[in-house]
N, C-alpha and C. Protein backbone atom coordinates (compact mmCIF):
# COMPACT_ATOMS: atom_id res chain seq x y z
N UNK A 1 16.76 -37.90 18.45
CA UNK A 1 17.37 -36.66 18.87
C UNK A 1 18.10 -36.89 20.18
N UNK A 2 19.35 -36.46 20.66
CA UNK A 2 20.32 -36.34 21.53
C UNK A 2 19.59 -35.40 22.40
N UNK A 3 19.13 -35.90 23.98
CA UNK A 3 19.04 -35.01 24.72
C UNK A 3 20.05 -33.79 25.20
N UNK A 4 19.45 -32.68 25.46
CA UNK A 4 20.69 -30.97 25.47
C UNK A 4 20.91 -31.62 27.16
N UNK A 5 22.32 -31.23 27.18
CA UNK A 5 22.93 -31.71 28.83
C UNK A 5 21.71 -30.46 29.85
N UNK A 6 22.48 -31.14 30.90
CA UNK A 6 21.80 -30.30 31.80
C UNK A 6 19.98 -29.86 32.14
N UNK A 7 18.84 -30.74 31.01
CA UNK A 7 17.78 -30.95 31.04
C UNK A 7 17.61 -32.00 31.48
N UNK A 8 15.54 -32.24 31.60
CA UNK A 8 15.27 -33.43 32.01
C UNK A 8 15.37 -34.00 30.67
N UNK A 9 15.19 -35.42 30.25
CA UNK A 9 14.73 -35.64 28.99
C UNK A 9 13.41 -35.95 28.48
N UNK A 10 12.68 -35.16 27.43
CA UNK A 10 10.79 -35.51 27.48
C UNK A 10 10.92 -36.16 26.15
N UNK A 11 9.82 -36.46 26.08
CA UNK A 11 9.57 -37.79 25.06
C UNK A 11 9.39 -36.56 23.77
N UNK A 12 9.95 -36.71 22.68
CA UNK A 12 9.38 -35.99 21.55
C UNK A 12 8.97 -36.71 20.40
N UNK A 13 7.51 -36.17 20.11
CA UNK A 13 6.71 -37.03 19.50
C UNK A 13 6.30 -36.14 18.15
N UNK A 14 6.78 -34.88 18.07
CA UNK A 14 6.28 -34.62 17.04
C UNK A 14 7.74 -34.10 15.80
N UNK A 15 7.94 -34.30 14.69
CA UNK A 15 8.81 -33.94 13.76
C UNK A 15 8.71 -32.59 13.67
N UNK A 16 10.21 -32.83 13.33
CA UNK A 16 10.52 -31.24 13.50
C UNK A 16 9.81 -30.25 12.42
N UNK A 17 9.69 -30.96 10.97
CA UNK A 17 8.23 -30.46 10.25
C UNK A 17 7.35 -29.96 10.17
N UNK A 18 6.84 -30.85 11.13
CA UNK A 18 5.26 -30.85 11.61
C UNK A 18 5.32 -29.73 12.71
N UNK A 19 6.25 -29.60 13.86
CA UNK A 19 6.08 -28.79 14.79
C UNK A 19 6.51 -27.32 14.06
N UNK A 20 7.72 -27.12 13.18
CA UNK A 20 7.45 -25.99 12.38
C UNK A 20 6.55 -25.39 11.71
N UNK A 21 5.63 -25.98 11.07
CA UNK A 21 4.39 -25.50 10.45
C UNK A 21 3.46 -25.19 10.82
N UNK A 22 3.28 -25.75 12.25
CA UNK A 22 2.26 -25.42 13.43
C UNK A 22 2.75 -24.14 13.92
N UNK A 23 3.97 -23.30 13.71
CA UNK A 23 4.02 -22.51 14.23
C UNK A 23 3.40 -20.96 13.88
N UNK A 24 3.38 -19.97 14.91
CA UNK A 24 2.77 -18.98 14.70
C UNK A 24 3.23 -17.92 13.65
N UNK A 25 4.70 -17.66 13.95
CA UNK A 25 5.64 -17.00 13.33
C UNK A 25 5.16 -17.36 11.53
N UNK A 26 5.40 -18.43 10.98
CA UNK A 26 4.64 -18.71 9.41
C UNK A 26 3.56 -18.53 9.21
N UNK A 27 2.47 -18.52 10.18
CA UNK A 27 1.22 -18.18 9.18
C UNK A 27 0.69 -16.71 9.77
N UNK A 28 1.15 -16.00 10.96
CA UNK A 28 0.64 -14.91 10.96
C UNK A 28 1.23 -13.96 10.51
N UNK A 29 0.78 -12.64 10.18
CA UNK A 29 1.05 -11.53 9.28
C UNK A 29 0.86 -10.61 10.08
N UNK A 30 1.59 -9.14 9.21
CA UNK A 30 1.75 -8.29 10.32
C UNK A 30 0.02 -7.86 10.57
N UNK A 31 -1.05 -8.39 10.17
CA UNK A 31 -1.79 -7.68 10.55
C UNK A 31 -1.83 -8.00 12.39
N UNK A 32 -1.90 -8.64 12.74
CA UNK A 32 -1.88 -9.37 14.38
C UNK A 32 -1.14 -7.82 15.27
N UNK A 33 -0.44 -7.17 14.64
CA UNK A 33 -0.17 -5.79 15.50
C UNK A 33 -1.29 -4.90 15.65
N UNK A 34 -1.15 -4.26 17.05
CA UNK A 34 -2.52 -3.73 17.59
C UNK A 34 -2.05 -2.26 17.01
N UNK A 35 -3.51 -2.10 16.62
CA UNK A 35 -3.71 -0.28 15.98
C UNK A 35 -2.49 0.95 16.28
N UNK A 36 -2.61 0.51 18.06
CA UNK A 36 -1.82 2.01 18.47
C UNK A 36 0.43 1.18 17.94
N UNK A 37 0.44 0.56 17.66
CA UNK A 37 1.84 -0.08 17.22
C UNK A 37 1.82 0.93 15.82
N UNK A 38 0.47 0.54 14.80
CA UNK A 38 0.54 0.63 13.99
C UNK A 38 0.19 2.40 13.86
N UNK A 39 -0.59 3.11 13.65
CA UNK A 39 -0.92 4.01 13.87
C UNK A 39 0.01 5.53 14.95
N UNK A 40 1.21 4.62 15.50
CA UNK A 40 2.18 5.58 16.07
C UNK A 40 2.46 6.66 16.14
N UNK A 41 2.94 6.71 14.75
CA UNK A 41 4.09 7.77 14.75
C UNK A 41 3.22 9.07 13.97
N UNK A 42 2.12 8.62 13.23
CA UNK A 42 1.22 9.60 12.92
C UNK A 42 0.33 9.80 14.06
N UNK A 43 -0.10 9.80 15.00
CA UNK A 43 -0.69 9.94 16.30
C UNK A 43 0.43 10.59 16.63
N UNK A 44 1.58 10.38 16.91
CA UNK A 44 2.34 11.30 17.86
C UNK A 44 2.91 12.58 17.03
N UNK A 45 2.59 12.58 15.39
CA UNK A 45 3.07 13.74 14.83
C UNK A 45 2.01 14.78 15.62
N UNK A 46 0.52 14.28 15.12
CA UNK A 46 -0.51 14.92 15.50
C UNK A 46 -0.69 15.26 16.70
N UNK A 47 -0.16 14.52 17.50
CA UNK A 47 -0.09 15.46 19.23
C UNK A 47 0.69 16.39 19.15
N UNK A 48 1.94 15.96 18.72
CA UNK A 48 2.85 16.82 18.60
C UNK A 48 2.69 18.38 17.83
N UNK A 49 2.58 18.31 16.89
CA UNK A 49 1.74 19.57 15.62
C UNK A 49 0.48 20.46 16.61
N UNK A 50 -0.42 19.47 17.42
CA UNK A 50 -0.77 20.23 18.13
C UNK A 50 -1.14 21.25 19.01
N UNK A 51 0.25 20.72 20.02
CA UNK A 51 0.00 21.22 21.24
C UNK A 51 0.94 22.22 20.70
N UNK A 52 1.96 22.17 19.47
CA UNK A 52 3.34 23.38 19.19
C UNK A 52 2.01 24.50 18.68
N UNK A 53 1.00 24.02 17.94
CA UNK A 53 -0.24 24.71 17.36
C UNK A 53 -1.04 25.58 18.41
N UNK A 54 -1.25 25.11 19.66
CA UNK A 54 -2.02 25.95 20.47
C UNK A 54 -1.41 26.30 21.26
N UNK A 55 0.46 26.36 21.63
CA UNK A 55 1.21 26.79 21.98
C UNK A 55 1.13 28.18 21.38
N UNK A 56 1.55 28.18 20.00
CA UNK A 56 1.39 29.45 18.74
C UNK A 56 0.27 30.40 18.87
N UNK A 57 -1.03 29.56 19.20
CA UNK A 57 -2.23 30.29 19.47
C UNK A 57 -2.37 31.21 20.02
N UNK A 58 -1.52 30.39 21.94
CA UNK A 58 -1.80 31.12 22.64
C UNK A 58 -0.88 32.60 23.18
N UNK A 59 0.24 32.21 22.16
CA UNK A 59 1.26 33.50 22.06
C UNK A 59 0.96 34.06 21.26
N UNK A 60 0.25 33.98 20.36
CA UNK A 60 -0.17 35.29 19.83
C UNK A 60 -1.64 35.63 20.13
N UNK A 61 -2.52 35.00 20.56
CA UNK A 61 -3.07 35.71 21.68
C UNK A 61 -2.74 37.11 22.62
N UNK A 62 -1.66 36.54 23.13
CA UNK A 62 -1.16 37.30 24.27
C UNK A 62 -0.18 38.67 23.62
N UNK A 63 0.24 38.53 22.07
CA UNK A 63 0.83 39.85 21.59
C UNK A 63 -0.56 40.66 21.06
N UNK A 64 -1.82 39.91 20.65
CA UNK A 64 -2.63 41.15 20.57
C UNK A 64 -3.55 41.83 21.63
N UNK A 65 -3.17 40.96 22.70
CA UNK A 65 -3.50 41.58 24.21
C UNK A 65 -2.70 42.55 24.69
N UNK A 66 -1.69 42.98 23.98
CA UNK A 66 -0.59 44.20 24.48
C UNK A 66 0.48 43.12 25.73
N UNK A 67 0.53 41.85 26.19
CA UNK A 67 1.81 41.47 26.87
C UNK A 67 3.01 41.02 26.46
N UNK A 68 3.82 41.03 26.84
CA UNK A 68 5.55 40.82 26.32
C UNK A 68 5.41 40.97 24.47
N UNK A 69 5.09 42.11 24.37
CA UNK A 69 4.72 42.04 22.96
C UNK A 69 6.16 41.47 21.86
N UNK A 70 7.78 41.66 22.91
CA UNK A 70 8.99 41.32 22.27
C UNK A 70 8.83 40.05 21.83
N UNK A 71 8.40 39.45 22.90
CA UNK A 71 8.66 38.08 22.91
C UNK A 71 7.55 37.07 21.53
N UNK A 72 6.40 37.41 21.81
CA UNK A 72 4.96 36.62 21.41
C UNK A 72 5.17 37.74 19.79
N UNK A 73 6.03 38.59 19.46
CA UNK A 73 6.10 39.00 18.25
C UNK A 73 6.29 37.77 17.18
N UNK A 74 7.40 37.69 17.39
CA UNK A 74 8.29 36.41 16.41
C UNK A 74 7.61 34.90 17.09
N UNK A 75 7.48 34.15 18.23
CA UNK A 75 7.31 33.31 18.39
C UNK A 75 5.71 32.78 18.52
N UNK A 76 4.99 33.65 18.41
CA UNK A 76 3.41 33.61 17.73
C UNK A 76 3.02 32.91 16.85
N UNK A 77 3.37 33.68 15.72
CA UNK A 77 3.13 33.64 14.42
C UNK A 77 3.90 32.33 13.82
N UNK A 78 5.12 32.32 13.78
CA UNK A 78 6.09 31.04 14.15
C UNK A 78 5.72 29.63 14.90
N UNK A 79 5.41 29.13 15.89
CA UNK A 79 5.39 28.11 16.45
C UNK A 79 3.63 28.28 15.98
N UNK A 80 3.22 28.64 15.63
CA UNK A 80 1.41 28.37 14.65
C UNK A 80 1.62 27.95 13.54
N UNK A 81 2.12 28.83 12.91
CA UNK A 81 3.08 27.85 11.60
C UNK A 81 3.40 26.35 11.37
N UNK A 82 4.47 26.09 12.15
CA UNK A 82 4.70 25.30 12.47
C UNK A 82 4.56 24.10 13.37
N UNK A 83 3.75 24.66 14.33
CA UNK A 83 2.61 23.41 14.39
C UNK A 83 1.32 22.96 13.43
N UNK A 84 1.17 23.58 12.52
CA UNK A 84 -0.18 23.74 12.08
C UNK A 84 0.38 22.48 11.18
N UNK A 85 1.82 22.74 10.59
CA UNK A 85 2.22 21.64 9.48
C UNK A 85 2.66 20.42 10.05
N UNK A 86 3.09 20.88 11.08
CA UNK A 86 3.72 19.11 11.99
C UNK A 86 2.21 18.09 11.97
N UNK A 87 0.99 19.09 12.12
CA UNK A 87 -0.22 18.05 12.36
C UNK A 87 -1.00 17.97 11.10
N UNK A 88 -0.58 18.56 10.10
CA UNK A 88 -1.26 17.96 8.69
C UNK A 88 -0.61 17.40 8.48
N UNK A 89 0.90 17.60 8.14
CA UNK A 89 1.52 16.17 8.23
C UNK A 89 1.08 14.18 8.94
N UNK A 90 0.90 14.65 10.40
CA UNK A 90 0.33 13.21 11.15
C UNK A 90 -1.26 13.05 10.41
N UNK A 91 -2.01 13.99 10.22
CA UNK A 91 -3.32 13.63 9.60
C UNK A 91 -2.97 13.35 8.54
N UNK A 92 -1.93 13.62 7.23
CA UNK A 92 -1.99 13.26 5.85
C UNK A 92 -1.29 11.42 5.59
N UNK A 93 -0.70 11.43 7.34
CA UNK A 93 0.12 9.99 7.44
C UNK A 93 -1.06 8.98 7.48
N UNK A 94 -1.68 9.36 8.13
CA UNK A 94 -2.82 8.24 8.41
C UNK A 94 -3.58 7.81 6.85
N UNK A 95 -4.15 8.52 6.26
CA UNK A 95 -4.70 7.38 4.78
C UNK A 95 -3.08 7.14 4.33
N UNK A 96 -1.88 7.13 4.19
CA UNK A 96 -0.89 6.45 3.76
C UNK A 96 -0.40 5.40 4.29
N UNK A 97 -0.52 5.13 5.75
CA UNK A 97 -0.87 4.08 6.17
C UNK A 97 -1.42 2.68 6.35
N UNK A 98 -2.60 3.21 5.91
CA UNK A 98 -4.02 2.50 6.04
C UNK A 98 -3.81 2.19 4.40
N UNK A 99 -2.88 2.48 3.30
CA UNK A 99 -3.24 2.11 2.06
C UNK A 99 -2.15 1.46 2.09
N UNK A 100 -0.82 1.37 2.71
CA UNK A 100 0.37 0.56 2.45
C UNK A 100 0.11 -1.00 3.18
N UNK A 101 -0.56 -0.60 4.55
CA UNK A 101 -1.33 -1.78 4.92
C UNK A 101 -1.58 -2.92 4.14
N UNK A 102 -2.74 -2.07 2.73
CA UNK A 102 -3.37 -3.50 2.13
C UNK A 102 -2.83 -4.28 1.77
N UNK A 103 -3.52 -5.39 1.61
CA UNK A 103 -2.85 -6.20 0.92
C UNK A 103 -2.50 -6.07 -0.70
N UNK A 104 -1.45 -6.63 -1.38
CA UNK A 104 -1.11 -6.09 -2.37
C UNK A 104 -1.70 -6.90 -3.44
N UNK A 105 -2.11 -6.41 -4.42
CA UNK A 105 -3.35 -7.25 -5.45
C UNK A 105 -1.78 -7.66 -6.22
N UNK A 106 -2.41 -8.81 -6.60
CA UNK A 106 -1.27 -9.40 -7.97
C UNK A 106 -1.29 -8.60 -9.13
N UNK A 107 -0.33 -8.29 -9.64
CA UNK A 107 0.26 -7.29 -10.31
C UNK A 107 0.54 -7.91 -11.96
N UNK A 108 0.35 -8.23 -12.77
CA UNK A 108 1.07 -8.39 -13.95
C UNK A 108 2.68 -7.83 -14.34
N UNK A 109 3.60 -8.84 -14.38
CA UNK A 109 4.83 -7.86 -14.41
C UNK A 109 4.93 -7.02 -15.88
N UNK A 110 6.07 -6.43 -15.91
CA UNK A 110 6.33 -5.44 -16.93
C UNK A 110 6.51 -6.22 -18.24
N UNK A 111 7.13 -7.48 -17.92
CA UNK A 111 7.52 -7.94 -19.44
C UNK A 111 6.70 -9.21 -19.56
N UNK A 112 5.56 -9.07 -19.72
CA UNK A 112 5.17 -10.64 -20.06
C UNK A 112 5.15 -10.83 -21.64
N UNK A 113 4.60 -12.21 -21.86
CA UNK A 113 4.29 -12.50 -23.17
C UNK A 113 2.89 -12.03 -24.01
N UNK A 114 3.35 -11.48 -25.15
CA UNK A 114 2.60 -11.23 -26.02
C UNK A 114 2.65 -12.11 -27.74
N UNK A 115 1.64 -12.13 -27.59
CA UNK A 115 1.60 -12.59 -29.10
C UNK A 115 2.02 -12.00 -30.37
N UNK A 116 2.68 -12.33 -31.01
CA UNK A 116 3.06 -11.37 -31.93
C UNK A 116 2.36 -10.96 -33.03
N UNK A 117 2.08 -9.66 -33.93
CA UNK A 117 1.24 -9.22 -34.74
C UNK A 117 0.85 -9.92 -35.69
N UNK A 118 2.28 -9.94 -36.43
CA UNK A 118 2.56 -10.75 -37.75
C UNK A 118 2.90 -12.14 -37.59
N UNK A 119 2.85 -12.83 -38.38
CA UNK A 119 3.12 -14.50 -37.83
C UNK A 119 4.25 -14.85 -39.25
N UNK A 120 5.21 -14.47 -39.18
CA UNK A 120 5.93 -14.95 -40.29
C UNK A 120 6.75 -16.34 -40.74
């Protein structure tokens, strides 16, 4: 191998083969990503669905307490709604997740060989 300009030059002792196959990138899988990578975006539906959820709560709370009854009319009932589904949504993400994860069992394809009935 031609030393790259502008380096020192080190002795290389191992083929380029051998040092490819040793590498990490080929034998690890996505499992090596940590939970919260994986687990994201359904965690943040569910915060999210949340806090719009006890947002909703707490405005309509406050319309059957008799305050700004204009306001906590429509946006009560509404942002409860709609948080309530933003966070079944992030809870219904999580077992879809956790099942796309697995690993995938070998499958038989659609067209294999069969024997035929009759033998003519």
């Amino acid at each position: 191998m031609l030393p790259v300009p502008g380096t020192a030059s080190l002795p290389q002792t191992e083929s380029t083969v051998f040092s490819l196959s040793r590498s990490e990138s080929l034998w690890t899988t996505e499992s090596a990503r940590s939970t919260c990578e994986i687990y994201w975006f359904p965690f943040h539906l569910m915060s999210t669905g949340g806090s719009i959820f006890a947002c909703g709560f707490i405005l309509s709370g406050l319309y059957f307490a008799g305050y700004c009854r204009k306001a906590t009319n429509i946006l009560g009932p509404a942002l409860v709604s709609i948080g309530l589904m933003v966070l079944v949504v992030g809870v219904v993400l999580i077992p879809i997740t956790k099942e796309n994860r697995k690993q995938p069992t070998t499958k038989r394809p659609f067209s294999y060989y069969r024997q035929p009935l009759f033998n003519i």
